[in-house]
Protein backbone atom coordinates (compact mmCIF):
# COMPACT_ATOMS: atom_id res chain seq x y z
CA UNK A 1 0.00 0.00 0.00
CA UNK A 2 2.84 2.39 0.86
CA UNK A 3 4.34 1.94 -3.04
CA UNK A 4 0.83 2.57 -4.24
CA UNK A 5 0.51 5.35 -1.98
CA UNK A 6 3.66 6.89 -3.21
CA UNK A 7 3.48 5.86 -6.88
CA UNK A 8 -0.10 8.25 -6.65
CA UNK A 9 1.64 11.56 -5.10
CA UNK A 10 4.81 10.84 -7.34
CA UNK A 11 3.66 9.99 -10.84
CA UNK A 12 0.00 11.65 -10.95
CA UNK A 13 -0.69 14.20 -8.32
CA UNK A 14 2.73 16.00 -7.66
CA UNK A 15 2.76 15.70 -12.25
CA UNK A 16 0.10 17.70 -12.72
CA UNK A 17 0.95 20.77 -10.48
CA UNK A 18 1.28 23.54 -12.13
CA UNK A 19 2.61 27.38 -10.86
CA UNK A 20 1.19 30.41 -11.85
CA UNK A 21 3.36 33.55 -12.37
CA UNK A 22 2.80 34.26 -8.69
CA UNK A 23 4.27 31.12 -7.58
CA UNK A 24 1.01 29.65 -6.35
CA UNK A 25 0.49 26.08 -7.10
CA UNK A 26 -2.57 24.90 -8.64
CA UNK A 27 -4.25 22.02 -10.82
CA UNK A 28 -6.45 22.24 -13.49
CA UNK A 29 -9.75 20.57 -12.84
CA UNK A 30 -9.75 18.14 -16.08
CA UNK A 31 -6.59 16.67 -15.51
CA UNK A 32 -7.11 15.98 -11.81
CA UNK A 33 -10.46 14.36 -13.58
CA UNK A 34 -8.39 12.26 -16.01
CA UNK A 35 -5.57 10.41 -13.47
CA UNK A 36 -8.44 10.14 -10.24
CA UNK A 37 -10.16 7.88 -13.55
CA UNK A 38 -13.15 9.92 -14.52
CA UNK A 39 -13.81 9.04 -18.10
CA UNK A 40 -16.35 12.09 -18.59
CA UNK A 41 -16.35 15.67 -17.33
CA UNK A 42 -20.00 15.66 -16.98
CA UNK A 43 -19.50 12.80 -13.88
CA UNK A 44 -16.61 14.99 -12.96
CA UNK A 45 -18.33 18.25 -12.68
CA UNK A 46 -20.83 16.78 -10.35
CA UNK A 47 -18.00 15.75 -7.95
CA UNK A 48 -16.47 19.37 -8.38
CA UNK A 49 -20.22 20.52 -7.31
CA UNK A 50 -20.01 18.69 -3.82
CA UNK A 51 -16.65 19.58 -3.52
CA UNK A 52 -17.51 23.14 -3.95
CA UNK A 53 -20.31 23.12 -1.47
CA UNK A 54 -18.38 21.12 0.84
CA UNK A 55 -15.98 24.55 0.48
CA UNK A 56 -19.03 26.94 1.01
CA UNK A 57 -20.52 25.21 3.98
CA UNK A 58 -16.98 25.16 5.93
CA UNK A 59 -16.93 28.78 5.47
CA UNK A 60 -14.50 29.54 2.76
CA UNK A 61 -14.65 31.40 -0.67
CA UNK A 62 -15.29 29.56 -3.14
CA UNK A 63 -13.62 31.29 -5.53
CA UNK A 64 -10.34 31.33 -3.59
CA UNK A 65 -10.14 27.58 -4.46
CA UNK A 66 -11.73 26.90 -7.38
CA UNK A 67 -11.28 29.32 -10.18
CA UNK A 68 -12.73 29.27 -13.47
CA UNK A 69 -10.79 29.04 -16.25
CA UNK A 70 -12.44 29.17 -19.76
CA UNK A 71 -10.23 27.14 -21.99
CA UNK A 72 -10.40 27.18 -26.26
CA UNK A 73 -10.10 23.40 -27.99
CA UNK A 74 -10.58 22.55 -31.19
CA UNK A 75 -13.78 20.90 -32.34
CA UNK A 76 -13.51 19.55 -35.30
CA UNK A 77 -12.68 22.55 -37.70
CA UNK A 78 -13.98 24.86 -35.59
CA UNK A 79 -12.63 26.08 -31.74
CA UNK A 80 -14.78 26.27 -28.79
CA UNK A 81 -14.66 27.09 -25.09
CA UNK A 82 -14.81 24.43 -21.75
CA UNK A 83 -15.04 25.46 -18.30
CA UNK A 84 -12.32 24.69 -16.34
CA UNK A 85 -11.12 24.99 -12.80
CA UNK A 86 -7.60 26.24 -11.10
CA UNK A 87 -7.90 24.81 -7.80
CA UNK A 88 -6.11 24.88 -4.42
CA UNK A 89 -4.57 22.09 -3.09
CA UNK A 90 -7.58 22.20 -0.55
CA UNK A 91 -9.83 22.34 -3.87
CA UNK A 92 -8.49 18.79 -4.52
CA UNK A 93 -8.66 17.45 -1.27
CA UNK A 94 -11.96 18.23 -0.64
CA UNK A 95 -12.58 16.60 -4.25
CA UNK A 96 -10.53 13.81 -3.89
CA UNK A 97 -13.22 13.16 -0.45
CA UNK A 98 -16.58 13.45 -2.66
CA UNK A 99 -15.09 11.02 -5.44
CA UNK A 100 -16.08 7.98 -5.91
CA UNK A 101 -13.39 5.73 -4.09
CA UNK A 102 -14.54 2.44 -6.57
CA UNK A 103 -11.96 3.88 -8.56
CA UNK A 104 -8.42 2.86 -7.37
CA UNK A 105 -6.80 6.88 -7.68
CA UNK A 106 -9.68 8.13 -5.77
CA UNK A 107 -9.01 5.54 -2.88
CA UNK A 108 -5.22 6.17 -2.85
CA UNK A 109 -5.77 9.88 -3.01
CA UNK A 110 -7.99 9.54 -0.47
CA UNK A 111 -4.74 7.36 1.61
CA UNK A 112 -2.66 10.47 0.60
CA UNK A 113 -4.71 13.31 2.05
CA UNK A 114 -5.03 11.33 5.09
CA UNK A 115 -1.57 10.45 5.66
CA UNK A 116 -0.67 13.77 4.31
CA UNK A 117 -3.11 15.31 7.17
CA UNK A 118 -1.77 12.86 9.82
CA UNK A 119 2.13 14.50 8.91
CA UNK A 120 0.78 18.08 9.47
CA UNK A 121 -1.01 17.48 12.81
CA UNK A 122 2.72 15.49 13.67
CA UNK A 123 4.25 18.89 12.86
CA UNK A 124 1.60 20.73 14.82
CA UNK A 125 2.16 18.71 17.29
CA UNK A 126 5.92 19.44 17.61
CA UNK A 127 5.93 22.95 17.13
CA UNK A 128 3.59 23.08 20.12
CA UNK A 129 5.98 21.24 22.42
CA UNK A 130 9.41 23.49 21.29
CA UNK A 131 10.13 26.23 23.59
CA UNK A 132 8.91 30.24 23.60
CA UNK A 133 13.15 30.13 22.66
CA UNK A 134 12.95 27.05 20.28
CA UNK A 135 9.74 29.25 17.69
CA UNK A 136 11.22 31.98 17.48
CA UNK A 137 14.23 30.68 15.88
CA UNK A 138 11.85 28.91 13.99
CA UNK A 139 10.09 31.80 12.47
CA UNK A 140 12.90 33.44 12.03
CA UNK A 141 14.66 30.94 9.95
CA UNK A 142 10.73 30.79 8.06
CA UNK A 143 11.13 34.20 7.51
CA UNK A 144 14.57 33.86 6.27
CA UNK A 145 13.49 31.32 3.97
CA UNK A 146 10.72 33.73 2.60
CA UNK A 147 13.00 36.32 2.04
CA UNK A 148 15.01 34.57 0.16
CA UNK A 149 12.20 33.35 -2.32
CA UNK A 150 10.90 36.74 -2.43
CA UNK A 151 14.39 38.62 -3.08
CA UNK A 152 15.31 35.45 -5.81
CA UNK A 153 11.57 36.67 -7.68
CA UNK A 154 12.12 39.98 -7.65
CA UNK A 155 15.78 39.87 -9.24
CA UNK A 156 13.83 37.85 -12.15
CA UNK A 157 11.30 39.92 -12.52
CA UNK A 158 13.82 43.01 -12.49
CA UNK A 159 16.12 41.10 -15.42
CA UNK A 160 12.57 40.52 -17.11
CA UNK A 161 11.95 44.33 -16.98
CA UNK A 162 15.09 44.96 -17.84
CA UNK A 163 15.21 43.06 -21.26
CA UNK A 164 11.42 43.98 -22.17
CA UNK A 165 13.18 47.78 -21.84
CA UNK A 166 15.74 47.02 -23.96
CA UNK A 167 15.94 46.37 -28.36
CA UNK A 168 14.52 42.40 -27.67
CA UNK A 169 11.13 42.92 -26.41
């Protein structure tokens, strides 16, 4: 179960991740659809539907994790547009829990969140029992870690500017 468990956050779930120009990660609805073994997005879309009241009723904004993005395909000879979705990691959890767990991706998700869960409270857990001493050199060395991301974006987005200013752009 473990080498299942892994094989589904290695080869599907983790593949399909995508980051925006923010850095935010997200998944697009119809892939998530695909891998958890949903043949049609009209089976799909109902799961999305629970998922998404499932979001409203614990008090969160819909829209915060589950986005709509209109896509264009081709048709034939012709293009037309699908609904899709960007969602949140929580998006897909809370999907992953109104799936139908017959199919063999939905009941290893399912495993994943859970043990994924399980690791959090762990951390929780151990956070809670350093010392008033012990955080604070944790969120410090957080916030170190932020800055670092933060400065590293903004020299790319500076070198960005700085060749869309130049001859190239």
């Amino acid at each position: 179960m473990k080498k299942e468990l892994d094989k589904y956050k290695e080869k599907t779930f983790e593949d399909i991740k995508h980051i925006d120009e923010m850095g935010n990660e997200y998944w697009e609805a119809r892939e998530l659809g695909q891998i958890l073994g949903y043949k049609e997005w009209r089976y799909f879309s109902a799961v999305i539907e629970k998922a998404q009241i499932a979001c409203s009723q614990s008090n969160n904004n819909i829209n915060s994790h589950f986005g709509v993005n209109t896509k264009i395909v081709k048709a034939g000879v012709s293009t037309k547009a699908i609904i899709d979705y960007k969602l949140s990691r929580y998006a897909c959890y809370l999907i992953v829990q109104n799936a139908n767990p017959k199919f063999e991706a939905v009941a290893l998700g399912q495993t994943y969140f859970a043990v994924q869960t399980r690791k959090m409270e762990l951390t929780e857990e151990e956070y809670n029992n350093l010392t008033e001493d012990e955080k604070r050199l944790y969120r410090r060395k957080q916030t170190k870690d932020g800055n670092k991301i933060y400065l590293f974006s903004n020299k790319v987005l500076m070198e960005l500017f700085k060749f869309c200013n130049s001859d190239f752009c």
